[in-house]
PDB file of N, CA and C in Angstrom:
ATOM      1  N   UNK A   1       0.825  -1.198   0.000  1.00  0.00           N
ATOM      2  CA  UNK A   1       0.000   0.000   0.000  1.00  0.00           C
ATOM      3  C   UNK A   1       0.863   1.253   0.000  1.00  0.00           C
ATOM      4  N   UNK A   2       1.981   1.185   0.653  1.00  0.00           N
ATOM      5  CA  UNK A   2       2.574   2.303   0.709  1.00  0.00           C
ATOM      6  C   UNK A   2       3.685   2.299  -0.728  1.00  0.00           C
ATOM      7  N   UNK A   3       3.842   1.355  -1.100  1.00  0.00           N
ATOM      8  CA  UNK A   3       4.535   1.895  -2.313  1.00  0.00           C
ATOM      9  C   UNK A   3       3.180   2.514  -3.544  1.00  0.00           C
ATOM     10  N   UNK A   4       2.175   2.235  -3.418  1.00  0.00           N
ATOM     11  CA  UNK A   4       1.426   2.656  -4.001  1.00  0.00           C
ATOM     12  C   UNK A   4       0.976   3.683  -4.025  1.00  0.00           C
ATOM     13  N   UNK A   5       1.074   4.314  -2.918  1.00  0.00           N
ATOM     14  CA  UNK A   5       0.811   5.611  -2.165  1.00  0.00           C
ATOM     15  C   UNK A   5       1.833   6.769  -2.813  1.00  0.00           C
ATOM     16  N   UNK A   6       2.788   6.126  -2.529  1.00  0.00           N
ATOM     17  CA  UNK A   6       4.438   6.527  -3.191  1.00  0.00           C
ATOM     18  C   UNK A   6       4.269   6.834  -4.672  1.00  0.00           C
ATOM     19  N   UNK A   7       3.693   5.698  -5.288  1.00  0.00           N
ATOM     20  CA  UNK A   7       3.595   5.969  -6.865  1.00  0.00           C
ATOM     21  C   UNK A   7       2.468   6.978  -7.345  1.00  0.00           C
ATOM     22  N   UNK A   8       1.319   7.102  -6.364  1.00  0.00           N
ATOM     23  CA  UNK A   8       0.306   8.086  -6.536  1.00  0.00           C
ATOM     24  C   UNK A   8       0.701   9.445  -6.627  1.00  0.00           C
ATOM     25  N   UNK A   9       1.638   9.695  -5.481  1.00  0.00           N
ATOM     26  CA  UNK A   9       2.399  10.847  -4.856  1.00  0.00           C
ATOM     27  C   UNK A   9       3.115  11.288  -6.298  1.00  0.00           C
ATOM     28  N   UNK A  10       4.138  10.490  -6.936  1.00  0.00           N
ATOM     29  CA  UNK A  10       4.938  10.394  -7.927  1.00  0.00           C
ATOM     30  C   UNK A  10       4.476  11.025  -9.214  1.00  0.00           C
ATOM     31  N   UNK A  11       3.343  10.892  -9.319  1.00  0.00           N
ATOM     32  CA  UNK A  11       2.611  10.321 -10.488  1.00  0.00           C
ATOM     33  C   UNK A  11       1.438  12.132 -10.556  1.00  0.00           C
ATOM     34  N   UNK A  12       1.113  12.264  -9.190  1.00  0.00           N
ATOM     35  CA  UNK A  12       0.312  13.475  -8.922  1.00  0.00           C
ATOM     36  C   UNK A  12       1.739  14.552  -9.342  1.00  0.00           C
ATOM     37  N   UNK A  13       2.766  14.623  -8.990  1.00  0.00           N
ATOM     38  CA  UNK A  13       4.136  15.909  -9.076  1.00  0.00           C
ATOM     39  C   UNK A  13       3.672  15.765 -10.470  1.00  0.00           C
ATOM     40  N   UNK A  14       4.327  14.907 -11.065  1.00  0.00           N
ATOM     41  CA  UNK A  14       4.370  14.801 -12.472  1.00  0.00           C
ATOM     42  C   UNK A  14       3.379  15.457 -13.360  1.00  0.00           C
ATOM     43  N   UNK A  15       2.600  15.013 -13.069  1.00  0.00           N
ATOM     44  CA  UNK A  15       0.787  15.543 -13.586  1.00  0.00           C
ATOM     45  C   UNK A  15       0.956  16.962 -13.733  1.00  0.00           C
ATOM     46  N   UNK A  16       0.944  17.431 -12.120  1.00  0.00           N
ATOM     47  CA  UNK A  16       1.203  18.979 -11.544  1.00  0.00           C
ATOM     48  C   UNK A  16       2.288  19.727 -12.431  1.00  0.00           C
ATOM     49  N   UNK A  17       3.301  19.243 -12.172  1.00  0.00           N
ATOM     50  CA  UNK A  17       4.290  19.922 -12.958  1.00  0.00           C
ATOM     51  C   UNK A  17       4.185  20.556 -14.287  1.00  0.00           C
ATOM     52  N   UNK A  18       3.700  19.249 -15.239  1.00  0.00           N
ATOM     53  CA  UNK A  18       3.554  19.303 -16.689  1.00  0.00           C
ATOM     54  C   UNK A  18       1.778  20.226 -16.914  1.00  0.00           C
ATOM     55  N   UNK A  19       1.107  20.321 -15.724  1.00  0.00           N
ATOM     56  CA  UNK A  19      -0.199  21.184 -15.956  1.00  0.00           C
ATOM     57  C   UNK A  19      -0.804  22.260 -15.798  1.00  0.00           C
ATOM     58  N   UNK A  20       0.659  22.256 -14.804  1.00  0.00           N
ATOM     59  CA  UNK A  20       0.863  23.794 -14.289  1.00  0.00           C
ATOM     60  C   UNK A  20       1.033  24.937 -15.134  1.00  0.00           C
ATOM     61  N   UNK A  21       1.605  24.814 -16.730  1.00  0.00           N
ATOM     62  CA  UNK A  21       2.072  26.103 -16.554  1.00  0.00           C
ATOM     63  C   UNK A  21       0.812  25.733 -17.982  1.00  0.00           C
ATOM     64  N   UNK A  22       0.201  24.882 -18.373  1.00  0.00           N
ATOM     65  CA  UNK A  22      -0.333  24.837 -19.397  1.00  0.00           C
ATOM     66  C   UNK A  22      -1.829  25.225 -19.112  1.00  0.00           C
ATOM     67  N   UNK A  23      -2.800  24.257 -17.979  1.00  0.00           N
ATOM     68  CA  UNK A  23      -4.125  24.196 -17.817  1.00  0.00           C
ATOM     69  C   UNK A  23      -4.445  24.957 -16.128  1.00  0.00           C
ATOM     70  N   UNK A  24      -3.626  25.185 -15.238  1.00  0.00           N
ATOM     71  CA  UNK A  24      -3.460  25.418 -13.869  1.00  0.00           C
ATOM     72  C   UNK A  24      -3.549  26.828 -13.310  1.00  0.00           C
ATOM     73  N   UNK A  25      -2.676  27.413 -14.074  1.00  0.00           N
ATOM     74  CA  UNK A  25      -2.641  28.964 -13.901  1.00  0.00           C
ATOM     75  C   UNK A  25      -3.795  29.823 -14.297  1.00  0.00           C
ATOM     76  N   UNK A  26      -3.837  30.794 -14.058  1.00  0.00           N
ATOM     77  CA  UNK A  26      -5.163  32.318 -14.317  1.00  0.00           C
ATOM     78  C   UNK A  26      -3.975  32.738 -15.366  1.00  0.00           C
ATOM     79  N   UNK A  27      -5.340  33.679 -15.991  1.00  0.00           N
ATOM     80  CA  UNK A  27      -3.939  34.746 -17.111  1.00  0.00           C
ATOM     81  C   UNK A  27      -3.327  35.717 -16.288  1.00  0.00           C
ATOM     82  N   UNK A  28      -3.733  35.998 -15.171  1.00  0.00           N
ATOM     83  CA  UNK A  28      -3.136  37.037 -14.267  1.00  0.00           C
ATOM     84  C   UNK A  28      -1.826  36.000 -13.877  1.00  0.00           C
ATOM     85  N   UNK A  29      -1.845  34.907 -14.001  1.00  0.00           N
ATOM     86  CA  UNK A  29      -0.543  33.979 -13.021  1.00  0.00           C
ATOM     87  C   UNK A  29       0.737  33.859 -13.962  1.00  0.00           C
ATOM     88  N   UNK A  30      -0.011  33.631 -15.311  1.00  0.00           N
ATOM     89  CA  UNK A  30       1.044  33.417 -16.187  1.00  0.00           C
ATOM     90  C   UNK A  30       2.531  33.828 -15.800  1.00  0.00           C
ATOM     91  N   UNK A  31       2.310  35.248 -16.151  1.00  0.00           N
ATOM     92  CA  UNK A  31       3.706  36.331 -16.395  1.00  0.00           C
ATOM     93  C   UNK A  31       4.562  35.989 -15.009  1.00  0.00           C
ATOM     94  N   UNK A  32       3.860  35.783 -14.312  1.00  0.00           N
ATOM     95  CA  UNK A  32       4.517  35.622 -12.584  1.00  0.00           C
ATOM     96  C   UNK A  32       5.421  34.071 -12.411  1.00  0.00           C
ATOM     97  N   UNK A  33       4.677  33.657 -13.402  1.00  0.00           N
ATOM     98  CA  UNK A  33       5.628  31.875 -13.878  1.00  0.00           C
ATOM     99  C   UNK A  33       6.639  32.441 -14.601  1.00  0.00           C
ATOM    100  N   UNK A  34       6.129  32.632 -15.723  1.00  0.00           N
ATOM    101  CA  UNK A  34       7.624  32.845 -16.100  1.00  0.00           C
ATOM    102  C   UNK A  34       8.569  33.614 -16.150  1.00  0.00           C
ATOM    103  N   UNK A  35       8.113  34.565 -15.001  1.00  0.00           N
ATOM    104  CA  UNK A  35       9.345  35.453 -14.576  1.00  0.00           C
ATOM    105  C   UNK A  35      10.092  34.923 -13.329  1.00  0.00           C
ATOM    106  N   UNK A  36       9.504  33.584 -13.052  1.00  0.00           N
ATOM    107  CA  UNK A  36      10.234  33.258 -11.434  1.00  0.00           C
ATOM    108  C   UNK A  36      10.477  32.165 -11.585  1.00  0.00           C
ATOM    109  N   UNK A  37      10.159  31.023 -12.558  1.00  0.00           N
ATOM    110  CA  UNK A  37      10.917  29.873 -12.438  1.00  0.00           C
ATOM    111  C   UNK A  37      12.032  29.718 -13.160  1.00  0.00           C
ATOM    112  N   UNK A  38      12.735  29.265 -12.664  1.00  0.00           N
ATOM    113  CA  UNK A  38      14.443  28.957 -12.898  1.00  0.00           C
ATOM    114  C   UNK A  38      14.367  27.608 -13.757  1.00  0.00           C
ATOM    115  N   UNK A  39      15.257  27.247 -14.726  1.00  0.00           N
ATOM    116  CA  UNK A  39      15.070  26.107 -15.203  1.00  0.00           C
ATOM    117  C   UNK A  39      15.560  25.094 -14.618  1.00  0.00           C
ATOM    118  N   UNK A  40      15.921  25.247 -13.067  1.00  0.00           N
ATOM    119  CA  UNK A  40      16.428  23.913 -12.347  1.00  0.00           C
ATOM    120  C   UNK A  40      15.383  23.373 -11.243  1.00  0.00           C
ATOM    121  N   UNK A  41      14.242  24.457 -11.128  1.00  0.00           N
ATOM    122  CA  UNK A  41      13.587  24.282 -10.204  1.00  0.00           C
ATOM    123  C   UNK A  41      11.686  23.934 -10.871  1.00  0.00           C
ATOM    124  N   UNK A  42      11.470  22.496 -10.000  1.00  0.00           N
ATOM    125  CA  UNK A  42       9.962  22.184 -10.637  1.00  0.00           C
ATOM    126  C   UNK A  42       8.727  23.036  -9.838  1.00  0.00           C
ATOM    127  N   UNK A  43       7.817  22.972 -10.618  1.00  0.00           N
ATOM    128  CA  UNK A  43       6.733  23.950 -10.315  1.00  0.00           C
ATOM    129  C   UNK A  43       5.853  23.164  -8.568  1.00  0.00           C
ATOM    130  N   UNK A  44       6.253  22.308  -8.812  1.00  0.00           N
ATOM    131  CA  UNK A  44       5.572  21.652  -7.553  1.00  0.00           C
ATOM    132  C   UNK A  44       6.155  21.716  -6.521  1.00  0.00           C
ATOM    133  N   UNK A  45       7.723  22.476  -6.598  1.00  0.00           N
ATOM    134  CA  UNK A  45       8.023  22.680  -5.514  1.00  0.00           C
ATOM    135  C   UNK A  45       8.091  24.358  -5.017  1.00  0.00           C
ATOM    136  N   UNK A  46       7.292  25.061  -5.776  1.00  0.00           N
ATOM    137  CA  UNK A  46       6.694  26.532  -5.429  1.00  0.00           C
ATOM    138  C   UNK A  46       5.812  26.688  -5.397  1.00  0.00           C
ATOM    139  N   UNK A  47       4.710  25.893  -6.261  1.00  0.00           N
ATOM    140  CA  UNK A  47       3.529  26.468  -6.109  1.00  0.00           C
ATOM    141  C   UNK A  47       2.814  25.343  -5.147  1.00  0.00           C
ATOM    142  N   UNK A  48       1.760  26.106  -4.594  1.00  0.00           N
ATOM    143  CA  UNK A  48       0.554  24.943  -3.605  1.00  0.00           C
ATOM    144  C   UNK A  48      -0.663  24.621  -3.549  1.00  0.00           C
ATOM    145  N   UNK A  49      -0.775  24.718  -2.625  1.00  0.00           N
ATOM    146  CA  UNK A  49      -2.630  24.422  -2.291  1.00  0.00           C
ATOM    147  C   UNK A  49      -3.761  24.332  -3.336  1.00  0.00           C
ATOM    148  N   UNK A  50      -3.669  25.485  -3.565  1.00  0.00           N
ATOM    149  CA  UNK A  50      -4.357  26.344  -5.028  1.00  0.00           C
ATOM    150  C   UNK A  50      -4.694  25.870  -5.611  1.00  0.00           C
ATOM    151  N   UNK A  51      -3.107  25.886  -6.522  1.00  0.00           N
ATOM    152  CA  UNK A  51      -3.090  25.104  -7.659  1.00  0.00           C
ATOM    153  C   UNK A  51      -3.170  23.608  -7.696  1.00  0.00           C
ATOM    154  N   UNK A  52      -2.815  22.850  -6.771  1.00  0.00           N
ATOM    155  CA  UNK A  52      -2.949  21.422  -6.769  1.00  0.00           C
ATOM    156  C   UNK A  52      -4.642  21.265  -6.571  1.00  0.00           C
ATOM    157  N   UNK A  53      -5.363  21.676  -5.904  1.00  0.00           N
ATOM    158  CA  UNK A  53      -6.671  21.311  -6.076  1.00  0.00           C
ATOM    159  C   UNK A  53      -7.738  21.997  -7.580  1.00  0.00           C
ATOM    160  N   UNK A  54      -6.663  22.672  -8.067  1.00  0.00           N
ATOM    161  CA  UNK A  54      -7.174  23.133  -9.583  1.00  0.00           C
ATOM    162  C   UNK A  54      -6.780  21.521 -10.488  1.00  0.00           C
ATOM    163  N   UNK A  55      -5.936  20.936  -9.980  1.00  0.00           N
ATOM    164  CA  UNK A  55      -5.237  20.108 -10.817  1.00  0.00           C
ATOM    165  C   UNK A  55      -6.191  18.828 -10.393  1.00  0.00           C
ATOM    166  N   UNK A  56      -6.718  18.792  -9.215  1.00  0.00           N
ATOM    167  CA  UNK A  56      -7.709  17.736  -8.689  1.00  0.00           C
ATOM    168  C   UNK A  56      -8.858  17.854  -9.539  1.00  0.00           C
ATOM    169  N   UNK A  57      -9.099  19.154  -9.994  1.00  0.00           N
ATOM    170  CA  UNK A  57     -10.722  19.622 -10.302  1.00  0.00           C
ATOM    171  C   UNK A  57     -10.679  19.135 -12.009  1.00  0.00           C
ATOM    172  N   UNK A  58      -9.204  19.267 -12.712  1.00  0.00           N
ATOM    173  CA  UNK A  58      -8.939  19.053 -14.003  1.00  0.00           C
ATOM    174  C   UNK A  58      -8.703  17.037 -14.141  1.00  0.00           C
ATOM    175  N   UNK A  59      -7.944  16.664 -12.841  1.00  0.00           N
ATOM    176  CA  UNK A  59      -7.686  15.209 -13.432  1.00  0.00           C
ATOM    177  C   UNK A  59      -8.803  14.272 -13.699  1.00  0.00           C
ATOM    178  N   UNK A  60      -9.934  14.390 -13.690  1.00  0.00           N
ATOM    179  CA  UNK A  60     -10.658  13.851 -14.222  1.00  0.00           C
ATOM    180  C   UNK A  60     -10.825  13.512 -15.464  1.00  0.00           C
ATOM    181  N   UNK A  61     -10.907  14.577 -15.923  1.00  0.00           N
ATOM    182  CA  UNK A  61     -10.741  14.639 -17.731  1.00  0.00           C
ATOM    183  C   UNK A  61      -9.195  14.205 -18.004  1.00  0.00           C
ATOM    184  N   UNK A  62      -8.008  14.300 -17.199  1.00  0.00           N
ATOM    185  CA  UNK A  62      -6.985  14.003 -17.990  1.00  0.00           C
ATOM    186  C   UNK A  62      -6.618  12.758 -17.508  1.00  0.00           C
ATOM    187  N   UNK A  63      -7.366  11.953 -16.424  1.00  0.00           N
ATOM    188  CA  UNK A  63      -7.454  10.462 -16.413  1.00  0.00           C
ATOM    189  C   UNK A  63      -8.122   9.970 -17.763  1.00  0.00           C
ATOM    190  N   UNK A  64      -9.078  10.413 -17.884  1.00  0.00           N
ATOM    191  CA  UNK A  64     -10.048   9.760 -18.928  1.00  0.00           C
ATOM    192  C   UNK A  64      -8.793   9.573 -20.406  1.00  0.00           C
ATOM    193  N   UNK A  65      -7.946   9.990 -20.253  1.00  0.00           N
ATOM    194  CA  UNK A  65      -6.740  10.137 -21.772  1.00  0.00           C
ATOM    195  C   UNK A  65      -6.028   9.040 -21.198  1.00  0.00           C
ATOM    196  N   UNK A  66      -5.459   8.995 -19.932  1.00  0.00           N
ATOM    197  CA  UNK A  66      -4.610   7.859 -19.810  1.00  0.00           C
ATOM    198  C   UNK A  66      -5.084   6.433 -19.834  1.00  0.00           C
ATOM    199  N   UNK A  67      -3.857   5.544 -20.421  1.00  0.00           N
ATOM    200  CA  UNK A  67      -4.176   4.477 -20.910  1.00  0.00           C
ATOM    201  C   UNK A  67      -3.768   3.412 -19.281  1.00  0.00           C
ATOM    202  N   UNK A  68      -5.092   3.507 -18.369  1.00  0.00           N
ATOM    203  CA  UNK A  68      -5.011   2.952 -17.051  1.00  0.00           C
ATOM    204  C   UNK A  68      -5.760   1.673 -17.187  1.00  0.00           C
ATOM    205  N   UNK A  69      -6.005   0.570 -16.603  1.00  0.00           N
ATOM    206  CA  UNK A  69      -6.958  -0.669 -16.515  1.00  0.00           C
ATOM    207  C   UNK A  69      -7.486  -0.114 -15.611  1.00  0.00           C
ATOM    208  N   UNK A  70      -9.329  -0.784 -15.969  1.00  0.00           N
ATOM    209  CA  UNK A  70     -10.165  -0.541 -14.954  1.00  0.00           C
ATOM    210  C   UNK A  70      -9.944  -0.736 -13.510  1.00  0.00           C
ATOM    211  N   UNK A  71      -9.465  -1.331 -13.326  1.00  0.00           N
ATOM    212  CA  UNK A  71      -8.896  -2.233 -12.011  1.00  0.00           C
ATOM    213  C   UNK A  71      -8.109  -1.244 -10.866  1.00  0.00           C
ATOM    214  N   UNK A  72      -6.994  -0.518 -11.792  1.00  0.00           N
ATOM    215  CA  UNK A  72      -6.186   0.173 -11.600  1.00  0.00           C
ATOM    216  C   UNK A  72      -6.797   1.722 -10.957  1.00  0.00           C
ATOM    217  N   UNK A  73      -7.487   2.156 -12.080  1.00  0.00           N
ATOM    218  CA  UNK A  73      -7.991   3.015 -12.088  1.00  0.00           C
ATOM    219  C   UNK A  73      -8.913   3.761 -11.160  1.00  0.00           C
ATOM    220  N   UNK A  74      -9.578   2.321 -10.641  1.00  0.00           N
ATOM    221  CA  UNK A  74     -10.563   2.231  -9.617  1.00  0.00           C
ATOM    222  C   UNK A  74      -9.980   2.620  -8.057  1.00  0.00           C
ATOM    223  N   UNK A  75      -8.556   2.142  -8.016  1.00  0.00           N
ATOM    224  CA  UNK A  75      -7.638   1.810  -6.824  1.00  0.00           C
ATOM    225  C   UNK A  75      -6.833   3.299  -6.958  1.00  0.00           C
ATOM    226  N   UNK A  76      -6.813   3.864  -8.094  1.00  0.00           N
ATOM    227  CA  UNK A  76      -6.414   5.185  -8.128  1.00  0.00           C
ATOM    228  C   UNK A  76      -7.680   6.757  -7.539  1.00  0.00           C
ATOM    229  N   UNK A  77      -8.568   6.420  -7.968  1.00  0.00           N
ATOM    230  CA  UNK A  77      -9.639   6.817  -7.353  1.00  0.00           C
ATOM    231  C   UNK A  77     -10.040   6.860  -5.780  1.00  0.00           C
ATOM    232  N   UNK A  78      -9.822   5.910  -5.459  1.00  0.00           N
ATOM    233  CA  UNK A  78     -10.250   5.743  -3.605  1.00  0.00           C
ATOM    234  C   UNK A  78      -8.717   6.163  -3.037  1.00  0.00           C
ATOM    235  N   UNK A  79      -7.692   6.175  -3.376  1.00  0.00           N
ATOM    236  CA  UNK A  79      -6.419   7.011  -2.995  1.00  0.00           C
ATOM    237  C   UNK A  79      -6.516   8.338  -3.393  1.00  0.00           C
ATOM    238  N   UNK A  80      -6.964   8.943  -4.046  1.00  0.00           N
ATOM    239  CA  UNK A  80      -7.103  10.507  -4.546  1.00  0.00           C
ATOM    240  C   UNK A  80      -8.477  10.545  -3.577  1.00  0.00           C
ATOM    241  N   UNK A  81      -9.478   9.768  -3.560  1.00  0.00           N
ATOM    242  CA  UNK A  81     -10.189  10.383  -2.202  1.00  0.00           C
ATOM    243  C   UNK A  81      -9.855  10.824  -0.957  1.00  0.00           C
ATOM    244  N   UNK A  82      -8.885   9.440  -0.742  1.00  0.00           N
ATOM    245  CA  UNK A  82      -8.305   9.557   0.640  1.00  0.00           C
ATOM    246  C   UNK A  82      -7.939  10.950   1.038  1.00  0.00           C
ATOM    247  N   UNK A  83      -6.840  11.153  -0.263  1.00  0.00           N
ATOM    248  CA  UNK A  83      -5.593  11.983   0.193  1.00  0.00           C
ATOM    249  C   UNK A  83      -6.322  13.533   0.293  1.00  0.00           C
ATOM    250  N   UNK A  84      -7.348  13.289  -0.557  1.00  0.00           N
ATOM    251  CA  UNK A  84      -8.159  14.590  -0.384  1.00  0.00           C
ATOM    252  C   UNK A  84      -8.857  14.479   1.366  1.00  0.00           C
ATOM    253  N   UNK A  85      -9.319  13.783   1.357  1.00  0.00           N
ATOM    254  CA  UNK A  85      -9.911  13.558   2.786  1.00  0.00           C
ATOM    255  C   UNK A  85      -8.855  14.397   3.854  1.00  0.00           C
ATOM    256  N   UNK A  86      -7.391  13.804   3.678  1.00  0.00           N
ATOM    257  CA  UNK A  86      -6.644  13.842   4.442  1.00  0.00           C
ATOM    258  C   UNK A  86      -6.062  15.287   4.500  1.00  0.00           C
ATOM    259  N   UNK A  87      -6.563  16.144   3.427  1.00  0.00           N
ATOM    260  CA  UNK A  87      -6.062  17.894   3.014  1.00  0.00           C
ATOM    261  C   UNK A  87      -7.469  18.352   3.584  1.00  0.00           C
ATOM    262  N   UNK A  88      -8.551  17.879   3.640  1.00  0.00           N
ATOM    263  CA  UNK A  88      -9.344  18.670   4.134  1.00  0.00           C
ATOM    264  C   UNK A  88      -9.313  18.965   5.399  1.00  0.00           C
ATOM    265  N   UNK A  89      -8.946  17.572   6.225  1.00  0.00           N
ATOM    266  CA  UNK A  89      -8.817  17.632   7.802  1.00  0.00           C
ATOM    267  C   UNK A  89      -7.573  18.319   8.118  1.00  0.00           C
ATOM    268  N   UNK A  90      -6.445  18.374   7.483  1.00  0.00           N
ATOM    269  CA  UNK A  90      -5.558  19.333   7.522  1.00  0.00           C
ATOM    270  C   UNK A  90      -5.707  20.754   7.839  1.00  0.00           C
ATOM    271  N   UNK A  91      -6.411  21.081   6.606  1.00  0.00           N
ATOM    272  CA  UNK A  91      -6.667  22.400   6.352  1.00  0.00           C
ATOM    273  C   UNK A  91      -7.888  22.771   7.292  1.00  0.00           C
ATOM    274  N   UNK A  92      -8.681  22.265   8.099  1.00  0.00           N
ATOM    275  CA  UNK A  92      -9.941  22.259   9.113  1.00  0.00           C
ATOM    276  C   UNK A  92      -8.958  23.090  10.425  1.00  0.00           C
ATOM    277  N   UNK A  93      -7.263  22.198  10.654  1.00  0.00           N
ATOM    278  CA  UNK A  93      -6.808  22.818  11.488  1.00  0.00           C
ATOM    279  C   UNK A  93      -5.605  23.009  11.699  1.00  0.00           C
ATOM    280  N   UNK A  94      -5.522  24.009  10.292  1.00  0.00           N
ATOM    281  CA  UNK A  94      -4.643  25.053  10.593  1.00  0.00           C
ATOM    282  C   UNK A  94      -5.119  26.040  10.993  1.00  0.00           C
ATOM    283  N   UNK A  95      -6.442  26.693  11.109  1.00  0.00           N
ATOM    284  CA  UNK A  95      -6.979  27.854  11.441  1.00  0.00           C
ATOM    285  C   UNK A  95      -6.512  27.622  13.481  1.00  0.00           C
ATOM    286  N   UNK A  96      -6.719  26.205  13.718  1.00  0.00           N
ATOM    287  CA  UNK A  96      -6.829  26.156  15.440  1.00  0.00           C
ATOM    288  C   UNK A  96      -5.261  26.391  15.549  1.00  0.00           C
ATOM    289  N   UNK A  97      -4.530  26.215  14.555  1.00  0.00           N
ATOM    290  CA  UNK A  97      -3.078  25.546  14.465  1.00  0.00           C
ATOM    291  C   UNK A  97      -2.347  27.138  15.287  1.00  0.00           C
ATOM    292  N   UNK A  98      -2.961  27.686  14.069  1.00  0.00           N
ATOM    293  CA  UNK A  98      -2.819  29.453  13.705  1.00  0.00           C
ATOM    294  C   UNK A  98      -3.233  30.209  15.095  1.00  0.00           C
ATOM    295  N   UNK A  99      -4.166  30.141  15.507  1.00  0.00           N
ATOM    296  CA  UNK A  99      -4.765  30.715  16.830  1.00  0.00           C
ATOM    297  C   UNK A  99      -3.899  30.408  18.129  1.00  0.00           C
ATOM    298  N   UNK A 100      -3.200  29.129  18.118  1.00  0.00           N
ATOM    299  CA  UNK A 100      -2.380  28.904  19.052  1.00  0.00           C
ATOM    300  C   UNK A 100      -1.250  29.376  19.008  1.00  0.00           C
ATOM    301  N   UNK A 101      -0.518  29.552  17.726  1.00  0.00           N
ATOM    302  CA  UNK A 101       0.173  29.831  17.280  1.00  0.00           C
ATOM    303  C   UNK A 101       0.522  31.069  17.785  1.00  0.00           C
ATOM    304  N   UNK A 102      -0.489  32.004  17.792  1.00  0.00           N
ATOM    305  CA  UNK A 102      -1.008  33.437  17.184  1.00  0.00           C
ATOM    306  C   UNK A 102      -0.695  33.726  19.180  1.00  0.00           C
ATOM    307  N   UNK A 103      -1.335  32.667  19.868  1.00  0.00           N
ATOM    308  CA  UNK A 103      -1.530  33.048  21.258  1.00  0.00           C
ATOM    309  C   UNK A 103      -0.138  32.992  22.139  1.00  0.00           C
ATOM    310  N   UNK A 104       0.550  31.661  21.559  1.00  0.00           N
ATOM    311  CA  UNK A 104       2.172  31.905  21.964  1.00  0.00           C
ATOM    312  C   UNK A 104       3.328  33.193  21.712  1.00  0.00           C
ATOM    313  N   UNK A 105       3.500  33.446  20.355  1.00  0.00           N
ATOM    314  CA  UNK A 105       3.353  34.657  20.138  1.00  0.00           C
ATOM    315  C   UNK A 105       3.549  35.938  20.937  1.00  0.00           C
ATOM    316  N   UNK A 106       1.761  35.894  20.948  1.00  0.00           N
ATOM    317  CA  UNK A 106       1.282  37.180  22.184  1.00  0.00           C
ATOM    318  C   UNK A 106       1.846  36.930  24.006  1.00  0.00           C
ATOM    319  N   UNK A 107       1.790  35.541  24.094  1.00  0.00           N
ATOM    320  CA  UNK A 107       2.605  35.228  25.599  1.00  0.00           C
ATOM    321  C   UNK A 107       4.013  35.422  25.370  1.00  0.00           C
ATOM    322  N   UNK A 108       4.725  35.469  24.378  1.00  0.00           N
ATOM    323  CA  UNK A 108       6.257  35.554  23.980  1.00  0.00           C
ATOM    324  C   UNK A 108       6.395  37.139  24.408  1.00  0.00           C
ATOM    325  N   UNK A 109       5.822  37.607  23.767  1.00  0.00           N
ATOM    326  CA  UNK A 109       5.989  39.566  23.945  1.00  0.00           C
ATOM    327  C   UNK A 109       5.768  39.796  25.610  1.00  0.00           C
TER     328      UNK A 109
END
């Protein structure tokens, strides 16, 4: 399971990378790409949140192109649920994350 997880992970950069600068971005984002990426550095390791759930909202349609077995495909599906599952509860608490954060901080001063 976990190398599978691994290959999902693998397989999502890749996706990201190559969709980023094509289907991912606003026309307002464009110019800001290509005035800041370096040609040694991949897009998945600057850009975030955002854009990766733009890329969630698009892989549907760009699964439907890849040449996956049903089987496969199916097992790729309930792992892209998961992992979404697992960004939502994330993101639920960073706001509490932030507030504590925010309160240490204010006890620091």
């Amino acid at each position: 399971v976990a190398d599978s997880t691994g290959e999902i992970v693998k397989g999502l950069r890749c996706y990201f990378d190559k969709a980023l600068p094509i289907m991912l971005l606003y026309k307002s984002e464009r110019e800001q790409y290509e005035d800041s990426m370096a040609a040694d550095v991949s897009p998945s390791s600057v850009y975030g949140a955002e854009h990766l759930l733009r890329l969630f909202v698009k892989l549907p349609e760009l699964l439907v192109h890849a040449k996956i077995e049903e089987e496969t495909l199916t097992l790729l599906q309930h792992k892209l649920v998961d992992l979404l599952k697992h960004c939502i509860g994330f993101l639920s608490y960073v706001p509490k994350l932030l507030l504590s954060f925010g309160r240490k901080l204010c006890d620091f001063n």
